[in-house]
C-alpha atoms as a PDB file:
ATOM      1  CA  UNK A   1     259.415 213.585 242.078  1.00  0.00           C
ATOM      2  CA  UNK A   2     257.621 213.094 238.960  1.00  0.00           C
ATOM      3  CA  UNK A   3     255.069 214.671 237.912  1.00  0.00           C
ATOM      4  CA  UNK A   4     251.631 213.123 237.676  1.00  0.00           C
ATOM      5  CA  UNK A   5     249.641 213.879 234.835  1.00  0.00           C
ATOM      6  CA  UNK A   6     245.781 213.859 235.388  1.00  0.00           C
ATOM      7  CA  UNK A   7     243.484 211.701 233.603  1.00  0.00           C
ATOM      8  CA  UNK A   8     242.508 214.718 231.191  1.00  0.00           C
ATOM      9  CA  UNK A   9     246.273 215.847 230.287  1.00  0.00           C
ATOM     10  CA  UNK A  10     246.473 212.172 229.077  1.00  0.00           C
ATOM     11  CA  UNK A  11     243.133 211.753 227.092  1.00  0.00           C
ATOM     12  CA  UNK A  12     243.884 215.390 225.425  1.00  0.00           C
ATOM     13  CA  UNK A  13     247.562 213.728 224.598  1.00  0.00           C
ATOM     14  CA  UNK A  14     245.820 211.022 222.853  1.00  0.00           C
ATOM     15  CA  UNK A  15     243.257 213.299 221.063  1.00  0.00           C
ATOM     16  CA  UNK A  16     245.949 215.381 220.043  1.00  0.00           C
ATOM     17  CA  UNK A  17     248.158 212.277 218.577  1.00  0.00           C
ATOM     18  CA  UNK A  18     244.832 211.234 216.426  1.00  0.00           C
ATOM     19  CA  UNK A  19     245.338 214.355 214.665  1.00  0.00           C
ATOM     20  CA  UNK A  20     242.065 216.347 213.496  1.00  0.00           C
ATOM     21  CA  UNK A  21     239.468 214.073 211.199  1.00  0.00           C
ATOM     22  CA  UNK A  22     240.250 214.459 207.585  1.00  0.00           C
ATOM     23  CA  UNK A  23     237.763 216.352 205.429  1.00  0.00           C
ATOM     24  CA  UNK A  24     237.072 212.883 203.522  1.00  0.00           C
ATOM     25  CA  UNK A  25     235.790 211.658 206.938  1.00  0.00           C
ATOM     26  CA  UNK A  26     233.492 214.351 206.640  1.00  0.00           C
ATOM     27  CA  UNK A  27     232.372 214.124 203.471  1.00  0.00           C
ATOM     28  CA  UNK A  28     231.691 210.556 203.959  1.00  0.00           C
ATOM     29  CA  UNK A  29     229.887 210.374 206.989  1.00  0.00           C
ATOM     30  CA  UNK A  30     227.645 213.204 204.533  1.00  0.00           C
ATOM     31  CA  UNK A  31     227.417 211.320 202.098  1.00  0.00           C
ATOM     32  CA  UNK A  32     226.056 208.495 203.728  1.00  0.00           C
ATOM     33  CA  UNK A  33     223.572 210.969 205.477  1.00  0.00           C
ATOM     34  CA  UNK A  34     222.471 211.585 202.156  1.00  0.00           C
ATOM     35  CA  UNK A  35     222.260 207.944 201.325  1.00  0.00           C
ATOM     36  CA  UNK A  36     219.760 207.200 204.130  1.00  0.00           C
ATOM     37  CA  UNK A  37     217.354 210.024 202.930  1.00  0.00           C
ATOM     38  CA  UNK A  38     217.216 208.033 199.708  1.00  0.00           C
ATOM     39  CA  UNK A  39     216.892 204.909 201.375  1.00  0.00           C
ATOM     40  CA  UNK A  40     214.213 206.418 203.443  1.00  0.00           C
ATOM     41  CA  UNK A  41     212.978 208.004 200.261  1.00  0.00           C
ATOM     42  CA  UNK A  42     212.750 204.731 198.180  1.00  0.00           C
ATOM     43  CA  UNK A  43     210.561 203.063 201.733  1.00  0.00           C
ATOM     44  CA  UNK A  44     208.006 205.964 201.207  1.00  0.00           C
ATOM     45  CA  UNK A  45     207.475 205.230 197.358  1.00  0.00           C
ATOM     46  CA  UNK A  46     209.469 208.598 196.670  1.00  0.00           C
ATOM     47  CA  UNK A  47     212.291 206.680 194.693  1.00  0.00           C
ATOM     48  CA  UNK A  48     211.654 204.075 192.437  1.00  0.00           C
ATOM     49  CA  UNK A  49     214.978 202.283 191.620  1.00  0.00           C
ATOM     50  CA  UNK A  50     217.864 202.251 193.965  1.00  0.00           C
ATOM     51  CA  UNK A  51     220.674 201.203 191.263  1.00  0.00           C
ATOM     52  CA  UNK A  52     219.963 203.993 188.724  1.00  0.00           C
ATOM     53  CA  UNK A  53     219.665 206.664 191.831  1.00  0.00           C
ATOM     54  CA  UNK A  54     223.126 204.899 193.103  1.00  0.00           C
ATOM     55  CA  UNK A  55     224.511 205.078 189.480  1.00  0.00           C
ATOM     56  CA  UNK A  56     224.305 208.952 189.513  1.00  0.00           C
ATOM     57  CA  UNK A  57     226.599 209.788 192.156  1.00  0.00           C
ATOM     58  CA  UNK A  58     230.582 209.319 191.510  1.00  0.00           C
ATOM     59  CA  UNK A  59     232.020 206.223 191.974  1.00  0.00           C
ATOM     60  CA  UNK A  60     234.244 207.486 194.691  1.00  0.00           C
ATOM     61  CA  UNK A  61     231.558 208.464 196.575  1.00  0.00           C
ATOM     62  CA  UNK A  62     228.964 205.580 196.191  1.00  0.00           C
ATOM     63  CA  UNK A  63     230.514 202.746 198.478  1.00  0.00           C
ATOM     64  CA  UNK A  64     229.181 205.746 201.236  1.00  0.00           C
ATOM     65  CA  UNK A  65     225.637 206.061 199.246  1.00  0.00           C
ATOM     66  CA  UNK A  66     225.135 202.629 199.340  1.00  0.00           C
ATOM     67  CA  UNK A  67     225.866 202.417 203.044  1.00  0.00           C
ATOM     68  CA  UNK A  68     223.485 204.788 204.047  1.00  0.00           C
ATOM     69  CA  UNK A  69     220.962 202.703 201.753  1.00  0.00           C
ATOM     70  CA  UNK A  70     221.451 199.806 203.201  1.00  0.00           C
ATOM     71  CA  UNK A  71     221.633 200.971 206.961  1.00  0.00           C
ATOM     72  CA  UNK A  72     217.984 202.443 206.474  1.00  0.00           C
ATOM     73  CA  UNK A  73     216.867 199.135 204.626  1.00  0.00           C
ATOM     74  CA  UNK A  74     217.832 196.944 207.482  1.00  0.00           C
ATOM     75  CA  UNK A  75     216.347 199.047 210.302  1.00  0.00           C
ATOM     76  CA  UNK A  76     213.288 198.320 208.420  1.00  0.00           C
ATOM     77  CA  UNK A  77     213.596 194.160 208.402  1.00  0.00           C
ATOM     78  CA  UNK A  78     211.596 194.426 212.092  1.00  0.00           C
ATOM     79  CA  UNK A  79     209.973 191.341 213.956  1.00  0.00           C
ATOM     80  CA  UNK A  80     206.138 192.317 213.282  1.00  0.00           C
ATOM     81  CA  UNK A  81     203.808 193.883 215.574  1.00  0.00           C
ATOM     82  CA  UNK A  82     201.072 192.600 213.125  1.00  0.00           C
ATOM     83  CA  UNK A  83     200.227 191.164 209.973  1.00  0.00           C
ATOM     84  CA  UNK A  84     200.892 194.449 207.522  1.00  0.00           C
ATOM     85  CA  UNK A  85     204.767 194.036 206.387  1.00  0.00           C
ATOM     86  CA  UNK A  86     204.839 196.666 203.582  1.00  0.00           C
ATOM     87  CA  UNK A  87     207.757 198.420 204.745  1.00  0.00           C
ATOM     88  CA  UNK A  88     209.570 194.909 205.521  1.00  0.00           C
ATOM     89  CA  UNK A  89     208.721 193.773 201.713  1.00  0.00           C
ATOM     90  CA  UNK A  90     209.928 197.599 200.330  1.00  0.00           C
ATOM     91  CA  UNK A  91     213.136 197.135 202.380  1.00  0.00           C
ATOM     92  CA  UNK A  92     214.041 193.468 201.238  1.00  0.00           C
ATOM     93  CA  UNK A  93     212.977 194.164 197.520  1.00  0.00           C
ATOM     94  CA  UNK A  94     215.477 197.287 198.184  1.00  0.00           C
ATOM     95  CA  UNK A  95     218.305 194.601 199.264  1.00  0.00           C
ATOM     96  CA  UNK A  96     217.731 192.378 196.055  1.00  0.00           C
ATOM     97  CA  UNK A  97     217.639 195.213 193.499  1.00  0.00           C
ATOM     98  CA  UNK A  98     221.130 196.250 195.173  1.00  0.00           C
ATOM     99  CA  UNK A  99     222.252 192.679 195.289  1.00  0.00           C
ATOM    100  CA  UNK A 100     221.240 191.969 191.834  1.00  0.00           C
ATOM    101  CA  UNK A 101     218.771 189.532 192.440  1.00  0.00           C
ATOM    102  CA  UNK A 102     221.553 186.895 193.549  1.00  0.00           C
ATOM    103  CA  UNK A 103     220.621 183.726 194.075  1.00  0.00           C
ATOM    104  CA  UNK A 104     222.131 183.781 197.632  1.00  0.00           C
ATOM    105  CA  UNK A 105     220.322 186.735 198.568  1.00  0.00           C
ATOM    106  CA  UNK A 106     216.908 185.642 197.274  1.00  0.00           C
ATOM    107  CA  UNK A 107     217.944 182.513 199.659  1.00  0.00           C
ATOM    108  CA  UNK A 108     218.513 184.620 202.788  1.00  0.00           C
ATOM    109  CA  UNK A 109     215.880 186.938 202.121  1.00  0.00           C
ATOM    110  CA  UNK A 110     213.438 183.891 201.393  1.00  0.00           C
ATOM    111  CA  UNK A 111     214.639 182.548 204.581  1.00  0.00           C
ATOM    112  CA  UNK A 112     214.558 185.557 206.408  1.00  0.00           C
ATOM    113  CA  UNK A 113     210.429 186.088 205.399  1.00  0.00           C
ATOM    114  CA  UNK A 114     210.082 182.782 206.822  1.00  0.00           C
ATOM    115  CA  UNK A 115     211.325 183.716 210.395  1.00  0.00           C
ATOM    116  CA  UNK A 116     208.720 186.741 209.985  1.00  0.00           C
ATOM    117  CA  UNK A 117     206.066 184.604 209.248  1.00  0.00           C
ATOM    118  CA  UNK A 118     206.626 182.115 211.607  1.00  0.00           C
ATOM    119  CA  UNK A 119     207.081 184.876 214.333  1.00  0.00           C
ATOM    120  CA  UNK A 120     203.877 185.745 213.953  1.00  0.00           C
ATOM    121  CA  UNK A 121     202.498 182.084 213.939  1.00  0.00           C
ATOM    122  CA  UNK A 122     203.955 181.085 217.122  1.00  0.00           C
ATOM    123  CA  UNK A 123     202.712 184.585 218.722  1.00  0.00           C
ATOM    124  CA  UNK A 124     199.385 184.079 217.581  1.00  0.00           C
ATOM    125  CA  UNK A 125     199.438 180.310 219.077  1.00  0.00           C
ATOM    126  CA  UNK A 126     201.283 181.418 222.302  1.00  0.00           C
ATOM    127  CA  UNK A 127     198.656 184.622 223.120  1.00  0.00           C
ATOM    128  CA  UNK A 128     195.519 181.850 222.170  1.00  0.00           C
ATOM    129  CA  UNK A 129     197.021 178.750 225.082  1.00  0.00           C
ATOM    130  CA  UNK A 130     197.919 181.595 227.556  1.00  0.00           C
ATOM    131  CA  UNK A 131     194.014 183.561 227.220  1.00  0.00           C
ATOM    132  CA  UNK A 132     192.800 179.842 227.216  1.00  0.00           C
ATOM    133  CA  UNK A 133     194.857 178.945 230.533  1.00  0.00           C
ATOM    134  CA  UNK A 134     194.304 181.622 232.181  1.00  0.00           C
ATOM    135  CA  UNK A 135     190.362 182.086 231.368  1.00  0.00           C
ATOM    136  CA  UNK A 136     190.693 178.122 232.753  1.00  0.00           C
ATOM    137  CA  UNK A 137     191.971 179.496 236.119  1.00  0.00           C
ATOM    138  CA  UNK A 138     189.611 182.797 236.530  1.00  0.00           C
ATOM    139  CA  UNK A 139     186.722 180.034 236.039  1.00  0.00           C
ATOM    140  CA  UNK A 140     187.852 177.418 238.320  1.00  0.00           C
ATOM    141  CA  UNK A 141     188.556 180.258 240.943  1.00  0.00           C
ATOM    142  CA  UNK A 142     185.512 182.001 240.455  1.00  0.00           C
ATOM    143  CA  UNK A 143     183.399 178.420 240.694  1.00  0.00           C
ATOM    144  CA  UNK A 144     185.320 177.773 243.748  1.00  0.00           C
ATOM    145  CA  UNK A 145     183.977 181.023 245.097  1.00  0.00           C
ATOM    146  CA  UNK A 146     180.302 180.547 243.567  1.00  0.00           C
ATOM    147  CA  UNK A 147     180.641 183.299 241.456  1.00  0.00           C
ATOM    148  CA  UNK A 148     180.248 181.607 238.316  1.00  0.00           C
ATOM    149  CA  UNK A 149     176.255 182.725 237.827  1.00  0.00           C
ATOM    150  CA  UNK A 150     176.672 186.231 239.127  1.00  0.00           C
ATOM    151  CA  UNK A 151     178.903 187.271 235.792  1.00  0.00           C
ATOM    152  CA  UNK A 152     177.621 188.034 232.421  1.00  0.00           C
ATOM    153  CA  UNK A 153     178.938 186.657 229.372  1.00  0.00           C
ATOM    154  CA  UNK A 154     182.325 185.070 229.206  1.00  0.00           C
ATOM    155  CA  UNK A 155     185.421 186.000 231.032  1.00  0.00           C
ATOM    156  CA  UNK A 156     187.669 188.141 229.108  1.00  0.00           C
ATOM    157  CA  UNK A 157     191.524 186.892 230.401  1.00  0.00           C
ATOM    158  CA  UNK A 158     193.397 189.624 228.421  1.00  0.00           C
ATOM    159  CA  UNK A 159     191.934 192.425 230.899  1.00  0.00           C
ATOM    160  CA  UNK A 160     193.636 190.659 234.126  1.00  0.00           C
ATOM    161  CA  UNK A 161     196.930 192.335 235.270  1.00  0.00           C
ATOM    162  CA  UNK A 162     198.469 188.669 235.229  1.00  0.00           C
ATOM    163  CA  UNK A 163     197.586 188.264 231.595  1.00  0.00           C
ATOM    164  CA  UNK A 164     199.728 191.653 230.948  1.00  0.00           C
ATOM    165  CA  UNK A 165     202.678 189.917 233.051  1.00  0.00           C
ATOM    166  CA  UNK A 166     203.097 187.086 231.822  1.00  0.00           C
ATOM    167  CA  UNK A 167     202.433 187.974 227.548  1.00  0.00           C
ATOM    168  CA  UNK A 168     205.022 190.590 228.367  1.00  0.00           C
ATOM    169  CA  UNK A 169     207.241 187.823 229.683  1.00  0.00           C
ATOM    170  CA  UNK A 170     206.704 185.836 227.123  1.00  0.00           C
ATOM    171  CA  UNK A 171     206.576 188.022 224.123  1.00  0.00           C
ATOM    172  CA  UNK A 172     209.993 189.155 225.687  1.00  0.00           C
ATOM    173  CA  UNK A 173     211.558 185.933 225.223  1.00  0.00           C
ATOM    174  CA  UNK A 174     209.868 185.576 221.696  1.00  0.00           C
ATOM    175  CA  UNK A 175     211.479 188.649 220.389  1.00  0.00           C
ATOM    176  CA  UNK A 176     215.241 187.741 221.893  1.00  0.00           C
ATOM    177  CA  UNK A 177     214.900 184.007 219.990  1.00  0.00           C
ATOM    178  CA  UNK A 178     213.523 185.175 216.675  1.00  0.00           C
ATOM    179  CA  UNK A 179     215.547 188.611 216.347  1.00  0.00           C
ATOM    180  CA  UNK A 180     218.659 186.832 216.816  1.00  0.00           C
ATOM    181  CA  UNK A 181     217.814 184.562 213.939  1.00  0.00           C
ATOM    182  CA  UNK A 182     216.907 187.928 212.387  1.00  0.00           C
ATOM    183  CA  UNK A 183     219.881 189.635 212.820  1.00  0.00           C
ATOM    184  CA  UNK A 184     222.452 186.938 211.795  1.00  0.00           C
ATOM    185  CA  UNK A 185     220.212 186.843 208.553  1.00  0.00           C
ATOM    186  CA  UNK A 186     220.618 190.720 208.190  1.00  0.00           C
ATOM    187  CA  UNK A 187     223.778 190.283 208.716  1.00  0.00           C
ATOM    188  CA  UNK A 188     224.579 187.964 205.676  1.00  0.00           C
ATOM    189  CA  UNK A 189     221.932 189.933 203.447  1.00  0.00           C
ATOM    190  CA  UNK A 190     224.473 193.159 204.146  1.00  0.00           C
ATOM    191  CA  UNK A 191     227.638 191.286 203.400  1.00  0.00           C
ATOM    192  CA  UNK A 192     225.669 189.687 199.944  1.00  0.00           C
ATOM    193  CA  UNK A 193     224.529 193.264 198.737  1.00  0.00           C
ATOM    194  CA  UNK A 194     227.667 194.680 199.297  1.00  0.00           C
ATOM    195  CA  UNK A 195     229.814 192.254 197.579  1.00  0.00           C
ATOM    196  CA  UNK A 196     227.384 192.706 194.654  1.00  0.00           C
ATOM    197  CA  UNK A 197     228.047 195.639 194.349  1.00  0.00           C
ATOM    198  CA  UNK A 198     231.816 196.058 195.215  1.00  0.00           C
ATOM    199  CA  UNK A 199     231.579 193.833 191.386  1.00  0.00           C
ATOM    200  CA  UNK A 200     230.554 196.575 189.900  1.00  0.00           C
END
C-alpha cells in the first residue's frame, strides 16, 4: 500500500519547490518600506517635492520607491468624515506631481474631488430628512399621548436609539455606493501615475 502523505509533508514539498525568496525580494519589499515613510513624510509637510526625493534614489530601485509613494497616497483619498480634506488635497497633489500634471490625471483626480464633495452633500441632505422624519414621528407620538406641553424646547431626534439605527444603516449604504466610485477612480489615478513615470 501506498503511502499517504499528510497535508503538511505536501505543503512543505511545495515550500521547498518555491525555493527560498531572493535577496532582491527583500530589498524591494525595503525599499518600498522606505518609500511609504516618504510618502507619509511628504502628507505631514516633511517633504516638499516627491519627483526630486524620487530622483535621488537609483533607477533600479525607484519603480519600488514610487510604489510605496503611491500606496500611502491612496490610503489617504478617504470618503470624508467632515468638511476638512487637507490630507485628501496633499495626497492627490502628491499623485499629479508624480503623474506630471497629465491631463488624464487632472481629469480623474478632478472627477474624483467631485465624488468627495458630493459625498458629503448627499450626507448632509440624508442626516437633515431623516432628523426631520423622525422628530415628525416623536411629535405625532408624543401628541397622541398628550405629552406635547409637558416637554421643554424642541425634540432633539439624533439622541433616540432609532436615529443611531437607522443613520448607521444608511450611512452604511452611502459609503459602499460612493467608495466604489472611489476606488475604481484610485484605481485609474495609480495606473496614470505609474505610466508617467515608467516614461521616464
Amino acid at each position: 500500500m501506498a503511502e499517504i502523505k499528510s497535508t503538511l509533508e505536501k505543503v512543505m514539498e511545495r515550500v521547498a519547490a518555491m525555493g527560498p525568496a531572493s535577496q532582491e525580494d527583500f530589498s524591494g519589499e525595503e525599499i518600498t518600506r522606505d518609500g511609504m515613510r516618504l510618502g507619509a513624510g511628504y502628507l505631514r509637510g516633511a517633504e516638499q517635492e516627491l519627483a526630486s526625493a524620487l530622483a535621488k534614489h537609483p533607477e533600479a530601485s525607484r519603480k519600488f520607491y514610487l510604489d510605496g509613494v503611491v500606496q500611502v497616497l491612496l490610503r489617504n483619498i478617504v470618503l470624508p468624515r467632515d468638511d476638512d480634506q487637507q490630507t485628501t488635497e496633499r495626497a492627490m497633489q502628491g499623485l499629479l506631481e508624480l503623474g506630471k500634471g497629465s491631463r488624464e490625471l487632472i481629469e480623474v483626480l478632478g472627477e474624483t474631488k467631485e465624488i468627495l464633495a458630493r459625498f458629503l452633500q448627499h450626507k448632509e441632505q440624508l442626516r437633515q430628512q431623516l432628523e426631520s422624519a423622525l422628530r415628525q414621528q416623536l411629535e405625532q407620538a408624543m401628541a397622541q399621548q398628550g405629552m406635547q406641553n409637558n416637554l421643554p424646547g424642541t425634540i432633539d431626534p439624533t439622541l433616540h436609539p432609532k436615529f443611531q439605527e437607522e443613520w448607521q444603516r444608511v450611512t452604511d449604504q452611502l459609503n459602499e455606493q460612493y467608495g466604489q466610485a472611489l476606488e475604481e477612480h484610485k484605481t485609474f489615478a495609480t495606473q496614470l501615475v505609474l505610466r508617467e513615470a515608467d516614461g521616464d
